[in-house]
Protein backbone atom coordinates (compact mmCIF):
# COMPACT_ATOMS: atom_id res chain seq x y z
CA UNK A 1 105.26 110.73 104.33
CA UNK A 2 102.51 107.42 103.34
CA UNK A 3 99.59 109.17 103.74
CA UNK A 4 98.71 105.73 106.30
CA UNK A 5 100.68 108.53 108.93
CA UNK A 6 97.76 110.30 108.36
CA UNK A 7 94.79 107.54 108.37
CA UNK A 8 96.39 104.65 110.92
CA UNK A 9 96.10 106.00 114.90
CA UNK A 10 99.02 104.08 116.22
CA UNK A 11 97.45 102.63 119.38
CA UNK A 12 98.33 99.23 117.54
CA UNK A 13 100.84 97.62 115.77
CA UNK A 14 99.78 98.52 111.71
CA UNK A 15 97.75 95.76 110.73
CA UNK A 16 97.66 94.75 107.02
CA UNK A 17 94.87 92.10 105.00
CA UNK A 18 96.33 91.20 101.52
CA UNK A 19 93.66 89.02 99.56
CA UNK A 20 94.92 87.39 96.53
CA UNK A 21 93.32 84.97 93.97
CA UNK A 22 96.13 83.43 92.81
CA UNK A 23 99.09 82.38 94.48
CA UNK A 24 101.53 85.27 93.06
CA UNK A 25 98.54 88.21 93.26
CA UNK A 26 99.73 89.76 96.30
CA UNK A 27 103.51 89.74 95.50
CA UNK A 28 102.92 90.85 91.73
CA UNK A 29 100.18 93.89 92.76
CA UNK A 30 101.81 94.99 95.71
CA UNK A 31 104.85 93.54 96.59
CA UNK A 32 106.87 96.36 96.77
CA UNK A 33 104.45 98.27 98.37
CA UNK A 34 104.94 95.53 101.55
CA UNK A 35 108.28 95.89 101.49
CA UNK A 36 108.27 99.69 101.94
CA UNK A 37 105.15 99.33 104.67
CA UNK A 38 107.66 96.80 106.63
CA UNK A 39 110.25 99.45 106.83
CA UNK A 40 108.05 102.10 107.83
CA UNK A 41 106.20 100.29 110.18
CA UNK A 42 108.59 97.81 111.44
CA UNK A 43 105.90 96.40 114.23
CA UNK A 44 103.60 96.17 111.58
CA UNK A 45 101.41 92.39 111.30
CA UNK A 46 100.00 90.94 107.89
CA UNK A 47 97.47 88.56 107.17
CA UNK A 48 97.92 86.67 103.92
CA UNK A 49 95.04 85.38 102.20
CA UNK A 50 95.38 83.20 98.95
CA UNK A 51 92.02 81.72 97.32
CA UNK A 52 93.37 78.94 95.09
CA UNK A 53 96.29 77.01 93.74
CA UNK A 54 97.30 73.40 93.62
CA UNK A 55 99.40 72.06 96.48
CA UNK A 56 102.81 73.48 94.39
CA UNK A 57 101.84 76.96 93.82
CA UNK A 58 100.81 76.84 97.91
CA UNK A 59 104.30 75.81 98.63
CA UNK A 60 105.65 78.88 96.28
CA UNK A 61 103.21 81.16 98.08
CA UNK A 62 104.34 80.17 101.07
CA UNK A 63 107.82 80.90 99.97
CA UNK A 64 106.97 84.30 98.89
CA UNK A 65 105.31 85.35 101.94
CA UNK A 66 108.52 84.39 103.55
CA UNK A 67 110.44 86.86 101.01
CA UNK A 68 107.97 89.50 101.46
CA UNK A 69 106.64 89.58 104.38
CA UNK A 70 108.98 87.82 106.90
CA UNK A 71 108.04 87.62 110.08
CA UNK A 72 105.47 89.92 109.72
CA UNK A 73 102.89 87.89 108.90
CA UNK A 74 101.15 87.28 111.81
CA UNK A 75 98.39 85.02 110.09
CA UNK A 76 99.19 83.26 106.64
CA UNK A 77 99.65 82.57 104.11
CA UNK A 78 96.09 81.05 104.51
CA UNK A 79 95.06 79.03 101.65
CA UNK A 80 91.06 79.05 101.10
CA UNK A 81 91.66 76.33 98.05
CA UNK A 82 88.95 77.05 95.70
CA UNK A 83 89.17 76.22 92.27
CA UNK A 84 90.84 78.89 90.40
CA UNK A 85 88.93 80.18 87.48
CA UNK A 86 85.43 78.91 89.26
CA UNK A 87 85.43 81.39 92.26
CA UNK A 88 82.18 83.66 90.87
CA UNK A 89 80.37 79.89 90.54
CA UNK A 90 81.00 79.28 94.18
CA UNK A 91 79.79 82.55 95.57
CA UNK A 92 78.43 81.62 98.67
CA UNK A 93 81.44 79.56 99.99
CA UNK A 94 83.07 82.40 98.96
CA UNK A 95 81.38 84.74 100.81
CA UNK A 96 81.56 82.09 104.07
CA UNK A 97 85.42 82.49 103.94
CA UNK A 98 85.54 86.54 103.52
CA UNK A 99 82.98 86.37 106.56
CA UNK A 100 85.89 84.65 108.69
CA UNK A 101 88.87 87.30 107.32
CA UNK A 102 86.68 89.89 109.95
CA UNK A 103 88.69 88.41 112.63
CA UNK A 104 91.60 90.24 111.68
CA UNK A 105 90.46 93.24 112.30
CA UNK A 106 92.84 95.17 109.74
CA UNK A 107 93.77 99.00 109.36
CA UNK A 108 94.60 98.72 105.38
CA UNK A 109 93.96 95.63 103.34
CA UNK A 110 95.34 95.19 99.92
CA UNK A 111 92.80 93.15 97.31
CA UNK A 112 92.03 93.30 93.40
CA UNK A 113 90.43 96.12 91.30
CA UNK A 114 86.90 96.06 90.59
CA UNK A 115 87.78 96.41 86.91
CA UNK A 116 89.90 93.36 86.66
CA UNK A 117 89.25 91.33 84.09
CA UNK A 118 89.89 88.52 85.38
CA UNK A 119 86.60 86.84 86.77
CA UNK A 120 88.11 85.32 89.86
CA UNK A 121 90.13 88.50 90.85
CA UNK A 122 86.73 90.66 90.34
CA UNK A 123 84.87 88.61 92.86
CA UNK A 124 87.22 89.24 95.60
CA UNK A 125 87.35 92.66 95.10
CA UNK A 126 83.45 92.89 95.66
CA UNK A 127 83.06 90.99 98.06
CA UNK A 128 86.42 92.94 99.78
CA UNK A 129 83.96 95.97 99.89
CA UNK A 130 81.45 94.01 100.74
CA UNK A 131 82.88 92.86 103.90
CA UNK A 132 84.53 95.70 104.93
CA UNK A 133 82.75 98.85 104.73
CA UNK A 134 84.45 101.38 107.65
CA UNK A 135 88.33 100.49 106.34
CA UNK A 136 90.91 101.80 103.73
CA UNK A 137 90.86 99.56 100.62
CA UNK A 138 93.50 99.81 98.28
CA UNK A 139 93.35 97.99 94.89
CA UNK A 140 95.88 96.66 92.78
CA UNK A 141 96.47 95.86 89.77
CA UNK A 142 97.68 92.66 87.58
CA UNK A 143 99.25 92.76 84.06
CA UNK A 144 97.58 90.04 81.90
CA UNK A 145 96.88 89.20 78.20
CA UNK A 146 93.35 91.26 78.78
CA UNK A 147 94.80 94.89 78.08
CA UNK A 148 92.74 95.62 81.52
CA UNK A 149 95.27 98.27 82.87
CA UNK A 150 93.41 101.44 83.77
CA UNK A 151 93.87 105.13 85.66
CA UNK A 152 94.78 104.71 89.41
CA UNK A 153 94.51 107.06 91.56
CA UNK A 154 96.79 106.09 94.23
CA UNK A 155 100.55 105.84 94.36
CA UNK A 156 103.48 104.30 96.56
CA UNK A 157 106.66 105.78 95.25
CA UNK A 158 109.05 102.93 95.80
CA UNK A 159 113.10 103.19 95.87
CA UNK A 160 114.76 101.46 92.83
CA UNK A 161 116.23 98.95 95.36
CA UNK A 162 112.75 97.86 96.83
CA UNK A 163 111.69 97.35 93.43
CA UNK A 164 114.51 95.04 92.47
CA UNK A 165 114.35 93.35 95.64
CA UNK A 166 110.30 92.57 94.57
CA UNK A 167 111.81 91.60 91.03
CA UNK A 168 114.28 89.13 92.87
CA UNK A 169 111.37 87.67 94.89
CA UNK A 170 109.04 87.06 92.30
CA UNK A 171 111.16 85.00 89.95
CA UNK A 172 112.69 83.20 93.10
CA UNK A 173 109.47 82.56 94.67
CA UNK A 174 107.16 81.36 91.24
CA UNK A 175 109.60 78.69 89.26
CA UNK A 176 106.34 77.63 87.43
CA UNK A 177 105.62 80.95 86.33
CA UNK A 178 108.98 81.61 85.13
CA UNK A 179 107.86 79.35 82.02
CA UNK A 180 105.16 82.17 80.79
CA UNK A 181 106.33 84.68 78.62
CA UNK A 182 104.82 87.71 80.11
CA UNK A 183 106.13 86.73 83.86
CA UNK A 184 109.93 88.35 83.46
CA UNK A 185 111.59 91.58 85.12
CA UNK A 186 111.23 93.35 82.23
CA UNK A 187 107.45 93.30 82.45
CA UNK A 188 107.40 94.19 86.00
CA UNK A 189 110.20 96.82 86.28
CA UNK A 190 108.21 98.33 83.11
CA UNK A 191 105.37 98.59 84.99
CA UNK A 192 106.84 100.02 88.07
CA UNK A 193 108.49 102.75 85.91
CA UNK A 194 105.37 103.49 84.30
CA UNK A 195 103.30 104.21 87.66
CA UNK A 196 106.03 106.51 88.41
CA UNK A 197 106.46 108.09 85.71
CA UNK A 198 102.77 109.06 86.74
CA UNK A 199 103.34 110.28 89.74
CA UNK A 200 106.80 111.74 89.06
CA UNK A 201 108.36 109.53 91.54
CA UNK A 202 111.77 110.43 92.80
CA UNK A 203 113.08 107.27 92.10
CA UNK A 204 111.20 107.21 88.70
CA UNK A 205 109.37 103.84 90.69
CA UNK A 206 106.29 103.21 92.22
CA UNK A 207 103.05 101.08 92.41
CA UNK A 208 99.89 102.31 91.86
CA UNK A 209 96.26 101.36 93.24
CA UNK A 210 92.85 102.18 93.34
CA UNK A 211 91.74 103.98 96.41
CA UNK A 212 87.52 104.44 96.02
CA UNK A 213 86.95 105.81 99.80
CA UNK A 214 89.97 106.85 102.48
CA UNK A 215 88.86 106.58 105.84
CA UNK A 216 90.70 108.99 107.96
């Protein structure tokens, strides 16, 4: 049972906020994670949030969210289109656009660690829990150069299936990323393995966040 059974009151339709840097955040910190929700809660609605990229990692985004999220996404992908790498320098305008994402009104929302390394990615995780202070916030986590990978605390357990079907998506979706060394299956079905390993997963798969307060 996804212990959302226990925290969503289903006088809605589930609705979902994933906030992403980078045009493959989302897909790469909790991709799989969508793809279980979507069966589970197959009324559910997403809103898909992406803070930078050129005009060709939009169009891959874009193609991702299609992958992932189908016709579930109710608003998205949205493309703020700051300059990646600059967002903590730009903190107001920043701020202006999480302001807006209120408007969705969202029962879970998906958005960076606090601990990422990453300077961009550790901005919109702050100002995530700025914003929202009465809803569940889960964080995930991105693999990077940075070492940065810590000790979640919350796992999806994920069905070896829905993790190669995330596998399949990502290298589909990101062509341009396919060119970096670190962005292959191997890296991300290691991962997946890892997290459940963790939580003794009976798939021996699963994606893991950090939960800091779960409103129930």
């Amino acid at each position: 049972m996804s212990f959302l059974n226990l925290s969503f009151k289903a006088t809605h339709p589930l609705k979902i906020l994933c906030v992403g840097a980078h045009s493959d955040d989302i897909e790469i910190g909790c991709g799989g994670t969508i793809l279980r929700l979507r069966e589970e809660y197959p009324d559910c609605t997403l809103a898909w949030v992406v803070f930078s990229g050129s005009e060709q990692r939009q169009n891959e985004a874009r193609r991702a969210a299609e992958l992932f999220a189908g016709s579930a996404i109710e608003e998205g992908p949205t493309f703020a289109n700051f300059r990646d790498g600059f967002l903590p320098f730009m903190g107001s305008e920043v701020k202006d656009a999480f302001e807006k994402l209120k408007e969705t009104s969202p029962d879970v929302i998906f958005t960076h660690s606090r601990q990422d390394a990453h300077q961009d990615h550790r901005l919109l995780a702050e100002l995530t829990w700025n914003t929202f202070r009465n809803h569940t916030i889960l964080e995930y986590e991105i693999p990077k150069y940075d070492g940065d990978l810590g000790q979640p605390n919350m796992y999806f357990s994920l069905r070896s299936e829905i993790c190669e079907r995330k596998i399949e998506h990502l290298m589909e979706a990101f062509p341009t990323q396919r060119v970096k060394r670190w962005f292959d299956p191997e890296l991300f079905r290691s991962i997946l393995r890892l997290r459940g390993m963790e939580c003794n997963s009976p798939s021996g798969y699963a994606e893991a966040f950090y939960c800091r307060k779960l409103v129930l």
